[in-house]
Every structure is written in structure tokens, then in C-alpha cells.
Protein backbone atom coordinates (compact mmCIF):
# COMPACT_ATOMS: atom_id res chain seq x y z
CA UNK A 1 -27.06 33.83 -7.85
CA UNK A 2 -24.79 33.40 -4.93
CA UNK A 3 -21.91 30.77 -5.03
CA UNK A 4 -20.69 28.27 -3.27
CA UNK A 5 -18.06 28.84 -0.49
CA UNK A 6 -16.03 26.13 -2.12
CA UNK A 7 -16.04 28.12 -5.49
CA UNK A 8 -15.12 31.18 -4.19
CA UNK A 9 -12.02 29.42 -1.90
CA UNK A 10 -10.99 27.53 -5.34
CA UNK A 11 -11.14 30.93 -7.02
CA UNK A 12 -9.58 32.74 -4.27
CA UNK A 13 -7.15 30.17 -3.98
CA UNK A 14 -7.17 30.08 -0.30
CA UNK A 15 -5.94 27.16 1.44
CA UNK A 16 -6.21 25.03 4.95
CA UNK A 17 -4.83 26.44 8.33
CA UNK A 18 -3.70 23.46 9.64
CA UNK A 19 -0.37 21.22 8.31
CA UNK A 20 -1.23 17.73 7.11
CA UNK A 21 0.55 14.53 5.41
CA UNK A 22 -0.14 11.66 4.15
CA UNK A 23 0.17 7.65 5.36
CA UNK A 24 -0.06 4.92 2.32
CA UNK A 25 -1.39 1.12 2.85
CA UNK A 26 -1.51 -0.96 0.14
CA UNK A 27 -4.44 -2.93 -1.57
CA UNK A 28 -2.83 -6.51 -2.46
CA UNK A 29 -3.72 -8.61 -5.12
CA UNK A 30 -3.53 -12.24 -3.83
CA UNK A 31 -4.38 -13.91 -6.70
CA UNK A 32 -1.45 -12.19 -8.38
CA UNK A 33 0.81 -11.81 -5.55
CA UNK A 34 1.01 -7.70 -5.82
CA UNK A 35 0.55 -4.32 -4.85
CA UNK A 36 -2.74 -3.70 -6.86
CA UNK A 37 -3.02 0.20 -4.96
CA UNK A 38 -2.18 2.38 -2.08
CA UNK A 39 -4.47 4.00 -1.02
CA UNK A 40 -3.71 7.72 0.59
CA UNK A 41 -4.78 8.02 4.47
CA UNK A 42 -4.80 11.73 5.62
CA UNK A 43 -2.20 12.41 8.85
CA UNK A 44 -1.19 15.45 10.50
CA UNK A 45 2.35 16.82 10.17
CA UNK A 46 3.62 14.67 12.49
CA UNK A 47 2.15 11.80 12.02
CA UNK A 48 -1.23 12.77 13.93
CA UNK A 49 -4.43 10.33 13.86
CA UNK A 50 -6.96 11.23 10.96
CA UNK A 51 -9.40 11.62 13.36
CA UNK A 52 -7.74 14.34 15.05
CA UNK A 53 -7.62 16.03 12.18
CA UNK A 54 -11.33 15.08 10.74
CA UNK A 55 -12.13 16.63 14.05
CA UNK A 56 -11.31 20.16 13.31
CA UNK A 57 -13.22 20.25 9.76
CA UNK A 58 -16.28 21.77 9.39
CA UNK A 59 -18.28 23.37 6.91
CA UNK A 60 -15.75 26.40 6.38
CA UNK A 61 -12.63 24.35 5.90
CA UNK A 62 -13.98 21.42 4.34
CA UNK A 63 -13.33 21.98 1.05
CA UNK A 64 -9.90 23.30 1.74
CA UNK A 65 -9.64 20.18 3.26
CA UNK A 66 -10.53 17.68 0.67
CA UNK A 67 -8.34 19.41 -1.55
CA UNK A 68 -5.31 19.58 0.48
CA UNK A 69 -5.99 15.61 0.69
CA UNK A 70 -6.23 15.23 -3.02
CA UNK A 71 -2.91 17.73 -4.01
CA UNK A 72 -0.77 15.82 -0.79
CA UNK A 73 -1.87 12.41 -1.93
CA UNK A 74 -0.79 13.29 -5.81
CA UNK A 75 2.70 14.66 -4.25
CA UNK A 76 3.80 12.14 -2.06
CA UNK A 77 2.83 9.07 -4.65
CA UNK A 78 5.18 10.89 -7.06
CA UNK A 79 7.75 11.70 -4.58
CA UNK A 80 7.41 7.46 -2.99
CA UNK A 81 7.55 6.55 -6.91
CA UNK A 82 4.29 4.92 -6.26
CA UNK A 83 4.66 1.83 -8.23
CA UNK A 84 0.65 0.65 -8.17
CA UNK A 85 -2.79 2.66 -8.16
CA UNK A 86 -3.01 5.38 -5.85
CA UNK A 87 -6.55 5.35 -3.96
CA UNK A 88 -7.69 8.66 -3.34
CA UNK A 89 -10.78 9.39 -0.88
CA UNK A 90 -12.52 11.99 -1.19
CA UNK A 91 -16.06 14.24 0.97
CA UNK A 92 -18.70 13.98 -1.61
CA UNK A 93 -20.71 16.79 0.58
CA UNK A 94 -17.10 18.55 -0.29
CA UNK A 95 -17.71 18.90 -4.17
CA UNK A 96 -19.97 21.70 -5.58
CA UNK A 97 -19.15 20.93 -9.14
CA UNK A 98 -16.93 17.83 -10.53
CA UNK A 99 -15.09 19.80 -13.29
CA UNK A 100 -14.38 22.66 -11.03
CA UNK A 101 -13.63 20.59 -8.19
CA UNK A 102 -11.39 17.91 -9.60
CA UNK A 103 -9.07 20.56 -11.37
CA UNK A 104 -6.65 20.88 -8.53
CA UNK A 105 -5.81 17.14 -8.06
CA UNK A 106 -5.18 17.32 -12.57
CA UNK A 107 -2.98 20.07 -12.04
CA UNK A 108 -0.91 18.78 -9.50
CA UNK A 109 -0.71 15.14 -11.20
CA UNK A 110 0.58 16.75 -14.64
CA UNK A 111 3.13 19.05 -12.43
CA UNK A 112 4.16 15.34 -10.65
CA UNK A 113 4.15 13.68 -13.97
CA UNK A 114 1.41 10.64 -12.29
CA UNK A 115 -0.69 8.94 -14.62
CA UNK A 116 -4.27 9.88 -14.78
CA UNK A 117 -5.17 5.66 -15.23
CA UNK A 118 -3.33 5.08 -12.48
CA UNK A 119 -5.88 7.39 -9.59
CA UNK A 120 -8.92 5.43 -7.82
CA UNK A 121 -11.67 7.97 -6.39
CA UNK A 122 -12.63 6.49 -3.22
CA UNK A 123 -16.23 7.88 -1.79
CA UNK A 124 -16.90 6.70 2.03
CA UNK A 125 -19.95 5.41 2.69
CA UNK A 126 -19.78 6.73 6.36
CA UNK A 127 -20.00 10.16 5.46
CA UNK A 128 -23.62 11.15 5.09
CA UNK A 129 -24.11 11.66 1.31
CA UNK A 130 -27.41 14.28 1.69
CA UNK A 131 -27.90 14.05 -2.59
CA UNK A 132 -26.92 10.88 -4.26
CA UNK A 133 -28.06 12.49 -7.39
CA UNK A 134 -25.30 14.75 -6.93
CA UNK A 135 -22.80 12.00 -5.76
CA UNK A 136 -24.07 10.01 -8.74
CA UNK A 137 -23.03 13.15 -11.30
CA UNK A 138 -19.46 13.22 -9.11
CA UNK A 139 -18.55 9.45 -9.70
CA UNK A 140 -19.35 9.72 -13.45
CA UNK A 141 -17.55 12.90 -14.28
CA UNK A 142 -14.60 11.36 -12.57
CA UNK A 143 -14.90 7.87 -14.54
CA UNK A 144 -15.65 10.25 -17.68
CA UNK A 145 -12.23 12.10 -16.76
CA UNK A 146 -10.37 8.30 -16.28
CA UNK A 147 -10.72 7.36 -13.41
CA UNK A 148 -11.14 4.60 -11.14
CA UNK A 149 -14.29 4.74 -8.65
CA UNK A 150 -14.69 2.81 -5.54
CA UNK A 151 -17.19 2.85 -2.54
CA UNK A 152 -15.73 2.40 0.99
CA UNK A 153 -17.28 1.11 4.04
CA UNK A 154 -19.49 -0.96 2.20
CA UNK A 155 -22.32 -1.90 3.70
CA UNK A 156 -21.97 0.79 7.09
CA UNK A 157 -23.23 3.82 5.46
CA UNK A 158 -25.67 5.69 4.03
CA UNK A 159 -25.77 5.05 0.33
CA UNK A 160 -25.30 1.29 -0.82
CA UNK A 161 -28.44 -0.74 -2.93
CA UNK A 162 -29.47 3.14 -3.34
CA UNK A 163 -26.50 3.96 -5.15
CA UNK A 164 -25.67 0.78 -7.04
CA UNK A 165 -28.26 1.36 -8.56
CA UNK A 166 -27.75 4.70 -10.21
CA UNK A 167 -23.85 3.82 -10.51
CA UNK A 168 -21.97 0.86 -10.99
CA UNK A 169 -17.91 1.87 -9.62
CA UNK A 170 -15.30 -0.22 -10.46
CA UNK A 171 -14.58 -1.56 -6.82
CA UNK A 172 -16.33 -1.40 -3.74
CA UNK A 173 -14.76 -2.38 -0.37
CA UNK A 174 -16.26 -4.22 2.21
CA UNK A 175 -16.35 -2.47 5.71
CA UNK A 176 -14.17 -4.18 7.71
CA UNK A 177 -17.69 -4.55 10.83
CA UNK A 178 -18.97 -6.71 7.89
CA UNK A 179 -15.93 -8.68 8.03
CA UNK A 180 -14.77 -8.89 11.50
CA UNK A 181 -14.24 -12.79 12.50
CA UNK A 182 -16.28 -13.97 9.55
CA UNK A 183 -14.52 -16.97 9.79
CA UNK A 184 -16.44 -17.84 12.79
CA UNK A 185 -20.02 -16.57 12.09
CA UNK A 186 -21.98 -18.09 9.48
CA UNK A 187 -24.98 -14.86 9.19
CA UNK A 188 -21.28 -12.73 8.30
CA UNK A 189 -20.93 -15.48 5.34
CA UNK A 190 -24.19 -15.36 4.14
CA UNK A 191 -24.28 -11.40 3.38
CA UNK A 192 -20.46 -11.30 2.16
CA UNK A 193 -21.73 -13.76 -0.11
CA UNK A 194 -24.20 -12.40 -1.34
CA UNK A 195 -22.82 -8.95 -1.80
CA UNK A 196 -19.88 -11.17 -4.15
CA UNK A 197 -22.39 -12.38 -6.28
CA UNK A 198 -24.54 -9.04 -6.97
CA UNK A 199 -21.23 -7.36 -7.32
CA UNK A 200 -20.13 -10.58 -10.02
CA UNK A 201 -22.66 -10.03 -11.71
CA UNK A 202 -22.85 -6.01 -12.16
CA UNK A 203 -18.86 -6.39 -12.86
CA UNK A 204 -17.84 -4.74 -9.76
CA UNK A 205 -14.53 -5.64 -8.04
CA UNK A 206 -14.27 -6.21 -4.56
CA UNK A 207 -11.73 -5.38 -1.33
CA UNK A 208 -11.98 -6.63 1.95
CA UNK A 209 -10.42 -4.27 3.83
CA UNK A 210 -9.33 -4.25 7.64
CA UNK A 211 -7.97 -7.73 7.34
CA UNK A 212 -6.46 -8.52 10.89
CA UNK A 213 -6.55 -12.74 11.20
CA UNK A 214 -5.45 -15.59 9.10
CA UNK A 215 -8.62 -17.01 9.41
CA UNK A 216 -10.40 -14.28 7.91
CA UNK A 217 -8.26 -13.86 5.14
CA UNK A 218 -8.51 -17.78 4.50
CA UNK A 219 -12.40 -17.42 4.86
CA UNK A 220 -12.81 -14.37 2.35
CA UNK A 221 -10.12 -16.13 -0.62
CA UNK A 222 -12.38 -19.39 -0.46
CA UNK A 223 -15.54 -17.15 -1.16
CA UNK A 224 -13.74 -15.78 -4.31
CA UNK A 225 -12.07 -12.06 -2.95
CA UNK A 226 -8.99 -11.49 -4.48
CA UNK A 227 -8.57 -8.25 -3.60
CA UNK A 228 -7.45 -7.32 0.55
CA UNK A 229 -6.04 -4.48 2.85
CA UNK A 230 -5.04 -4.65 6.85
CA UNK A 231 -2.91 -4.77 9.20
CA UNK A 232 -2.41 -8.88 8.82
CA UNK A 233 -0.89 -7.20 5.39
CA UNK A 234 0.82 -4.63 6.43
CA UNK A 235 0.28 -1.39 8.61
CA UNK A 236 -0.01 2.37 6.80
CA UNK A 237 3.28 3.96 6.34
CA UNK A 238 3.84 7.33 7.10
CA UNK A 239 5.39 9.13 4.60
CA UNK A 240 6.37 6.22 3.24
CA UNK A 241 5.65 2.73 1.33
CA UNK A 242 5.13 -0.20 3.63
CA UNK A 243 6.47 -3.82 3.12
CA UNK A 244 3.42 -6.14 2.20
CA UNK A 245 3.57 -9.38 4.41
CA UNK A 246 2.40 -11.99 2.05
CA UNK A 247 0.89 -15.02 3.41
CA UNK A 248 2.41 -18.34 2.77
């Protein structure tokens, strides 16, 4: 039987070609007035765009990749003294097996001392997941290890209804097209609100991410979200923890 590249670059313990770092942007609680998670954006070296960076990974690197992401965002959350969650994504079409693949980012959180409660597994919904079976397995050996799960780019990807219903994650986040000026458009209200209620009643938290107005913040807290992230909150820092701006 032949094996996986992945496997054999975990076993051979080779690594990506290509510097990166990590940004953090935090996840605010509103309802609480706090930091409920940063979540870990890739960035090169010096501060380079994600997408430059997404744009040289390809089947080769890729799961050098998602495991340089994983190891850097354990690292710099102990080095910031991350005080919250730390949000984690991570390439489901990266991950050959879960036990196998998630032993790097244990490793490196018992060598940084971070609490295993304390990580959120993030899966994008904008990456084309070509076996939710498979995804399925990933998301519950990572709950089974601990962790938080969350889908991202709710409602812009591939997966969604399809994988709700194999797996329930503790958080989903709304994709910020969804979103976008939702104060203003009343078809925007209608499917928000429904996703709030299917996700109230499965017991699934949600984010509304890519917050950028006042009036869509206003809009999304009167439907019942709690939980938000953008730039009306505060911007990624690089290398470092941004102040939230909390609305009066």
C-alpha cells in the first residue's frame, strides 16, 4: 500500500520552503463585553497578504503548509500570552489521518505550555472539501481530542446543510457576503435568520464575522448574535494582539 505524501513529510519531518507568521483578530463577545478568541491568520515574514502566500501552495507543500500554520499559531499565542481561545484554521483536503495529523500542533502546545480547551479548529467552507465523510471523521477526532470546532464562511462554500447534518461544531461563522449591509436588505435578514434559529436549535454558536458598519453590527445584536469579528472591531495584528474597539 503506498502512503500518503503527507505521511511520509510528517515522518520525514520535512518542512515548508517559504518563511511565514502569524496576524491575530479577535472574536468579541458583546454580550459579555470580551475577547471570547483570536483567531490565527497566516502572513508571510514580513507581514505579506495570506493570499500571497495561499498562492504558492499546492499539492506538494500543502501539508507542510497547514502544519507550519498550526505549530506558528500555537507559538505566537504562547509567546502574545493569549489571554482568550485561539482559533486555528485548518485545509481539510490537508489531513490524511486526524491522529497522525493533529500530533504536531499537541506537541508544540505541551512544549508552549497552551491549554488544549482553550484551541478552536476552524474548517473553511471555501476550500473545496472533495469527502465530507472524511472531513466529518476530522472534526470528531478533534472534538474527541478537546477541541473546539467551527465552520467558516458559512453559507459561501461547499459543505453547509450537507455537513450539519453529519456534524454539529460548536460555532459556525457567518461569511461576511451573507452579511454585507444587512442592515439595509431585508432577503439578507430573512436567511441570517433563519440560519440563527436552525443553529438555536442544534446548539450551535454563531459569529458574524467581517463586521465593517455600525449598522450591521446593530442589525445582527437585535437578531440575537452575540458573538462578532471585523474591522469595525478591530483590524488583525501582526505579530501582535490588537486593541478591541468596543461600541458604546
Amino acid at each position: 500500500m503506498t502512503s500518503n505524501p503527507g505521511c511520509s513529510a510528517c515522518r520525514e519531518g520535512k518542512g515548508l520552503d517559504f518563511p511565514i507568521s502569524m496576524a491575530f483578530q479577535p472574536i468579541v463577545d458583546l454580550r459579555q463585553g470580551l475577547v471570547f478568541a483570536h483567531e490565527a491568520l497566516v502572513r508571510g515574514s514580513a507581514g505579506e497578504s495570506a493570499g500571497s502566500l495561499l498562492a504558492r501552495v499546492d499539492a506538494d507543500n500543502r501539508y507542510a503548509f497547514d502544519q507550519s500554520c498550526r505549530i506558528q499559531a500555537v507559538e505566537w499565542a504562547a509567546r502574545l500570552q493569549l489571554p482568550a481561545r485561539l482559533s486555528i484554521n485548518f485545509m481539510p483536503n490537508a489531513v490524511y489521518r486526524a491522529e497522525t495529523c493533529i500530533r504536531a500542533t499537541l506537541e508544540a502546545a505541551r512544549r508552549c505550555r497552551f491549554p488544549l480547551e482553550r484551541i478552536i479548529f476552524e474548517v473553511t467552507e471555501q476550500e473545496q472539501v472533495l469527502d465530507i465523510p472524511h472531513l466529518t471523521e476530522i472534526l470528531r477526532a478533534y472534538r474527541a481530542q478537546g477541541f473546539m470546532t467551527a465552520i467558516d464562511d458559512f453559507g459561501a462554500g461547499y459543505a453547509g446543510l450537507n455537513l450539519l447534518a453529519d456534524f454539529q461544531p460548536d460555532l459556525i461563522k457567518l461569511d461576511m457576503d451573507l452579511i454585507r449591509g444587512i442592515d439595509g436588505d431585508r432577503v439578507r435578514q430573512v436567511l441570517v435568520e433563519s440560519v440563527l434559529d436552525m443553529c438555536r436549535r442544534l446548539g450551535i454558536e454563531v459569529i458574524a464575522e467581517g463586521i465593517e458598519t455600525r449598522g450591521e453590527l446593530e442589525c445582527l445584536r437585535q437578531m440575537g448574535v452575540g458573538l462578532f469579528q471585523g474591522y469595525l472591531l478591530a483590524k488583525p495584528g501582526f505579530e501582535s494582539l490588537p486593541e478591541v474597539h468596543y461600541p458604546a
